[in-house]
Protein backbone atom coordinates (compact mmCIF):
# COMPACT_ATOMS: atom_id res chain seq x y z
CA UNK A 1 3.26 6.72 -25.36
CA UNK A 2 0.83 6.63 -22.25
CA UNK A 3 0.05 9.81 -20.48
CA UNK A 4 2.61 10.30 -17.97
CA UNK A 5 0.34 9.94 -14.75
CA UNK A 6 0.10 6.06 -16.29
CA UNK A 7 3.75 5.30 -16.49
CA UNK A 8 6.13 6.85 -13.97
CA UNK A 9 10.29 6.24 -14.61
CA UNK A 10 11.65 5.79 -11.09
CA UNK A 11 14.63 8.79 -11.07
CA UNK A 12 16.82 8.11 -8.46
CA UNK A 13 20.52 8.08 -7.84
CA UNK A 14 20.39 5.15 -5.51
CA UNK A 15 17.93 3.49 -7.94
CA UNK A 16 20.33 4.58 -10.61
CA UNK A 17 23.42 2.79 -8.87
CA UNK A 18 21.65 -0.50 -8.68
CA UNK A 19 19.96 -1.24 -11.81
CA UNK A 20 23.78 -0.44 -12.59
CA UNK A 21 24.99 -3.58 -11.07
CA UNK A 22 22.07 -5.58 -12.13
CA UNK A 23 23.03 -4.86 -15.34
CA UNK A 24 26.70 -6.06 -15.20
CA UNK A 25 27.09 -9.80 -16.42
CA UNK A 26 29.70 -9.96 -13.39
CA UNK A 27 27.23 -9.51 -10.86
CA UNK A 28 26.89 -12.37 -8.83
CA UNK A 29 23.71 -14.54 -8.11
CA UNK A 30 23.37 -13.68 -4.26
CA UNK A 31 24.54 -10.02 -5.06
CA UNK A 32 21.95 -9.74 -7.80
CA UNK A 33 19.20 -10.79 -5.73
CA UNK A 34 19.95 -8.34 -2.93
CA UNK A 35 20.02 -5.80 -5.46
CA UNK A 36 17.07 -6.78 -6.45
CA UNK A 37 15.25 -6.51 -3.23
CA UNK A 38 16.64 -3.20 -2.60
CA UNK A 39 15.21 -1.92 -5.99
CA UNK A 40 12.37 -3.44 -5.21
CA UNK A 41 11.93 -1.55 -2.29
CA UNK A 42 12.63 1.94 -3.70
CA UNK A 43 9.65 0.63 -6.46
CA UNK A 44 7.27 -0.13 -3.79
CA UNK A 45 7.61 2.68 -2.00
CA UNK A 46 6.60 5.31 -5.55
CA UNK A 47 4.19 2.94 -6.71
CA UNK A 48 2.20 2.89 -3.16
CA UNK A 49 2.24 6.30 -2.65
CA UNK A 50 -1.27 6.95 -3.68
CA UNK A 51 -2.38 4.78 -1.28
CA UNK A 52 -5.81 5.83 0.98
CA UNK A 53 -5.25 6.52 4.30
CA UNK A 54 -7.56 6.55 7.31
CA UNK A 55 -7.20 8.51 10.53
CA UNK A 56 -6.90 6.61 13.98
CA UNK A 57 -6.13 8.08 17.74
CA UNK A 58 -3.10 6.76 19.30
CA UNK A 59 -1.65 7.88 22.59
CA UNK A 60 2.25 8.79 22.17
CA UNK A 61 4.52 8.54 25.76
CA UNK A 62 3.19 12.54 26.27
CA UNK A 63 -0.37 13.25 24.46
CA UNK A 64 -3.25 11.59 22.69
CA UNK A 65 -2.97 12.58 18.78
CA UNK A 66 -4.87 11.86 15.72
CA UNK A 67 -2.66 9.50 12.77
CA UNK A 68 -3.04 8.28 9.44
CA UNK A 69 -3.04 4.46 8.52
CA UNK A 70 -3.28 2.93 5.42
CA UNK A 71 -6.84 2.33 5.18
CA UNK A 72 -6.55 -1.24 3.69
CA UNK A 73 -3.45 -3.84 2.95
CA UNK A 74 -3.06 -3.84 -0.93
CA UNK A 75 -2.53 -6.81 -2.27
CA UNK A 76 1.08 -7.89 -4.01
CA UNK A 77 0.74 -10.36 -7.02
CA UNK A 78 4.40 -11.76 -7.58
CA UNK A 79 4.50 -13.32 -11.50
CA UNK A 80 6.61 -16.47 -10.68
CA UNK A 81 9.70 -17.28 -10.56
CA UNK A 82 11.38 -13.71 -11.14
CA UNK A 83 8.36 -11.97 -9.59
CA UNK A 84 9.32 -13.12 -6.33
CA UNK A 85 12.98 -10.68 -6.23
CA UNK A 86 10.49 -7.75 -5.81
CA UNK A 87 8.31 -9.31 -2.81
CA UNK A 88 10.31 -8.59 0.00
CA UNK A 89 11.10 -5.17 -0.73
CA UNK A 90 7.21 -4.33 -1.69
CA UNK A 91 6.69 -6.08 2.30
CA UNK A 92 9.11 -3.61 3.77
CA UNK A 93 7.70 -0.75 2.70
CA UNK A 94 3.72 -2.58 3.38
CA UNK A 95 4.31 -5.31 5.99
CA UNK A 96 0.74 -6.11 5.68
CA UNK A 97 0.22 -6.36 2.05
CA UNK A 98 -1.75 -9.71 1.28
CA UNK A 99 0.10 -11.76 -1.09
CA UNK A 100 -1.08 -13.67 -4.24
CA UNK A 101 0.55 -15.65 -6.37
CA UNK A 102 0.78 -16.00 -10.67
CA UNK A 103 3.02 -18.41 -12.32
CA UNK A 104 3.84 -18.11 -15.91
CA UNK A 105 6.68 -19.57 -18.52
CA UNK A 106 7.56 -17.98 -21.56
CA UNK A 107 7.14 -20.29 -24.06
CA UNK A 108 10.57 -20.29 -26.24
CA UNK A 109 8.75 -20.72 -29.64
CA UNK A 110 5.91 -18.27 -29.51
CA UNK A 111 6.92 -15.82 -26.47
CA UNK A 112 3.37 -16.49 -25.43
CA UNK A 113 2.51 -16.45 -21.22
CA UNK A 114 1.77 -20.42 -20.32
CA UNK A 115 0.04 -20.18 -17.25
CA UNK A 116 0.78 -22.96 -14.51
CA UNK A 117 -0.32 -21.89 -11.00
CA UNK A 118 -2.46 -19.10 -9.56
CA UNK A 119 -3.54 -18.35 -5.75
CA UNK A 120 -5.94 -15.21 -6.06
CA UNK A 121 -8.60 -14.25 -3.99
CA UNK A 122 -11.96 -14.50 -4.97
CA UNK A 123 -12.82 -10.77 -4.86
CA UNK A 124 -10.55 -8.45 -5.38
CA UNK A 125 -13.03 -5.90 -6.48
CA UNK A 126 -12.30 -2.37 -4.90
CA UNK A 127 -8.53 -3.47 -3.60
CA UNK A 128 -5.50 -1.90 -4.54
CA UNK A 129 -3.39 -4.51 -6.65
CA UNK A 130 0.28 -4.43 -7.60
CA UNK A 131 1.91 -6.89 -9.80
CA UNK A 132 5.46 -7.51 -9.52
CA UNK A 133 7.55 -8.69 -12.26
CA UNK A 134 11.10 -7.13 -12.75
CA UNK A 135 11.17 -7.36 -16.45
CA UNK A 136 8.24 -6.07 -18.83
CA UNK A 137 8.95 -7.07 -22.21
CA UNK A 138 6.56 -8.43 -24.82
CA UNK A 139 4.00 -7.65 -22.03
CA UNK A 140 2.45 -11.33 -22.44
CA UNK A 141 2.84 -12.35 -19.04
CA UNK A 142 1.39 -9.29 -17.58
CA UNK A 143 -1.19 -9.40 -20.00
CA UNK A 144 -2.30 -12.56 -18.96
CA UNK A 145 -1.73 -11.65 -15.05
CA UNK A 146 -4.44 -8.93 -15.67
CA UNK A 147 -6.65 -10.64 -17.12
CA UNK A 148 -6.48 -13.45 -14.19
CA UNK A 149 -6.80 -10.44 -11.94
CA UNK A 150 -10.08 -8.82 -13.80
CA UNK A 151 -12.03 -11.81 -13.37
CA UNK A 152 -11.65 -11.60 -9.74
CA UNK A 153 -12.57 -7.81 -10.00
CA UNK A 154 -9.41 -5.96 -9.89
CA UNK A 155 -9.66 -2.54 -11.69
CA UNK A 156 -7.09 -0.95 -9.40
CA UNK A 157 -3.78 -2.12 -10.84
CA UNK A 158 -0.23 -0.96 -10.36
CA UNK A 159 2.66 -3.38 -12.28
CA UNK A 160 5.97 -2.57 -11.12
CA UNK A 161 8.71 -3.84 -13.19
CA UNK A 162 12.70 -2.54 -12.87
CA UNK A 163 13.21 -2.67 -16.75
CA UNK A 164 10.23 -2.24 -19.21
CA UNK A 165 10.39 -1.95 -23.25
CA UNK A 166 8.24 -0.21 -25.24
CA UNK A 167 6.60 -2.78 -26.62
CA UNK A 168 5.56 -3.91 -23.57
CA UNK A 169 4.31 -0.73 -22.40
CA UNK A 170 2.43 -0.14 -25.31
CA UNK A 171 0.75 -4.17 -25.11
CA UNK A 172 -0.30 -3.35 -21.54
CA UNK A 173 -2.00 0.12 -22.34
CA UNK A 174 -3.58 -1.15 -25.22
CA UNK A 175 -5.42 -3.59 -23.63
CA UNK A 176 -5.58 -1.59 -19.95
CA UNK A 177 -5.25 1.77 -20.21
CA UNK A 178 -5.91 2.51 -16.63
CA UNK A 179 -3.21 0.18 -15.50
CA UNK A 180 -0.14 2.54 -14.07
CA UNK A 181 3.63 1.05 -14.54
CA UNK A 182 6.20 2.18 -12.29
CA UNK A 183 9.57 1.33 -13.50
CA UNK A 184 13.63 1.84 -12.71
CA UNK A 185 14.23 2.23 -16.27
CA UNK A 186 12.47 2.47 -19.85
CA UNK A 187 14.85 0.40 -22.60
CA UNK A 188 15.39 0.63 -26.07
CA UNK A 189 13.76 -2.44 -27.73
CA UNK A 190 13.04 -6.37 -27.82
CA UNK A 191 15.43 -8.17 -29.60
CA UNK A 192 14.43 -11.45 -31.71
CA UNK A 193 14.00 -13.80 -28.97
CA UNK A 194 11.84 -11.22 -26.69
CA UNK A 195 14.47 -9.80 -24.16
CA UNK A 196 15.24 -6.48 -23.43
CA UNK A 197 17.99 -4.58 -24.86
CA UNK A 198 20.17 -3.57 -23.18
CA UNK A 199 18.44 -5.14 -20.23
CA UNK A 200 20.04 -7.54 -17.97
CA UNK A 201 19.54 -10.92 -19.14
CA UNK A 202 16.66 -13.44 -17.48
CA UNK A 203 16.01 -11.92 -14.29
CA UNK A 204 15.02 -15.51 -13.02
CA UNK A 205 17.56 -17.37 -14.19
CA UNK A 206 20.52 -14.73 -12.24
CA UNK A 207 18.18 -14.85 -9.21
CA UNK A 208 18.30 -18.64 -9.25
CA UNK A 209 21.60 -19.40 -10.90
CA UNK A 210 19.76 -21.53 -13.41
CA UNK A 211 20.10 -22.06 -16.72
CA UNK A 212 16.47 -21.32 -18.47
CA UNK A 213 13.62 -20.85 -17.08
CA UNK A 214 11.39 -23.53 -19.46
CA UNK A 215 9.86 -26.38 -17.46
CA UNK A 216 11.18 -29.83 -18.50
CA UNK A 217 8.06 -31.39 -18.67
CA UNK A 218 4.57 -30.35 -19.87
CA UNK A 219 2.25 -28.86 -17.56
CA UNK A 220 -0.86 -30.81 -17.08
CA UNK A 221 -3.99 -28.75 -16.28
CA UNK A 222 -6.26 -30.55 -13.76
């Protein structure tokens, strides 16, 4: 297991309740994706807490004083679809943050990350970076997200999931030990077809109320 500084377990009662109800099977699709964004927020605002800050002046209704800003936005790197869920709570809590975009499916056969879209920009060396996927399982998909990210020069990487497995824990600090995961909840296992048990299912699919999340038709690379 990763030093602890490198993986931090969200303990919260109000993160607690939720990850309850996005559990449940019963929960339904607009309920789940509030709950969702509300989780997402309580995420954000632990994994941005190391943030730098930079002092300003300001003049309140009575005095002049001396503040602290967040030096620069970070940037928020939703893993499509499910990735998205997170993204308004991480902008709540950083209204600023500049926003990327990674799309991967799972493929059903080999669990590997397909990649079909990315909107990164160019240098990201220096930047704080948080990835947002709610479920880290095999770790494949933020594997791949990573590396996307450390060819544009990220080495300041946060991924904040709401369930993680060991496995995928263990995949991402294997490959990128610096990487720090911030998570609701730390499950038991993977079980034959890659999903998190207990878990809560396909995050994407509840979100959207669809049915799987594999694209029914190839995806042609330009």
């Amino acid at each position: 297991m990763p030093p602890s500084n490198e993986l931090l377990i969200v303990a919260h009662p109000a993160v607690a309740d939720r990850l309850a109800r996005l559990r449940d099977r019963d929960t339904p699709t607009p309920l789940f994706r509030v709950l969702l964004e509300e989780i997402g927020e309580f995420l954000a605002y632990e994994a941005t807490r190391e943030l730098p800050l930079r002092t300003e002046r300001v003049t309140t209704p009575l005095v002049e004083t001396a503040v602290e800003r967040i030096a620069a936005p970070p940037v928020a790197v939703p893993i499509l679809r499910a990735g998205l869920g997170l993204l308004s709570g991480f902008q709540r809590v950083v209204g600023d943050a500049v926003v990327a975009h990674l799309g991967f499916y799972r493929d059903p056969r080999t669990l590997a990350a397909v990649p079909y879209y990315a909107n990164v920009p160019e240098d990201l060396a220096g930047r704080h970076v948080f990835v947002l996927d709610p479920m880290l399982a095999t770790g494949n998909s933020g594997l791949a997200a990573l590396e996307e990210l450390a060819r544009h020069g990220a080495a300041i990487v946060t991924l904040v999931c709401v369930i993680a497995a060991p496995h995928g824990v263990a995949a991402i600090h294997g490959a990128y030990p610096h990487v720090r995961i911030v998570t609701a909840a730390l499950d038991e296992r993977l079980n034959d077809h890659g999903y998190i048990v207990p878990g809560l299912g396909d995050a994407g699919d509840r979100m959207y109320g669809s049915a799987s999340s594999v694209p029914t038709r190839p995806v042609f690379k330009p």
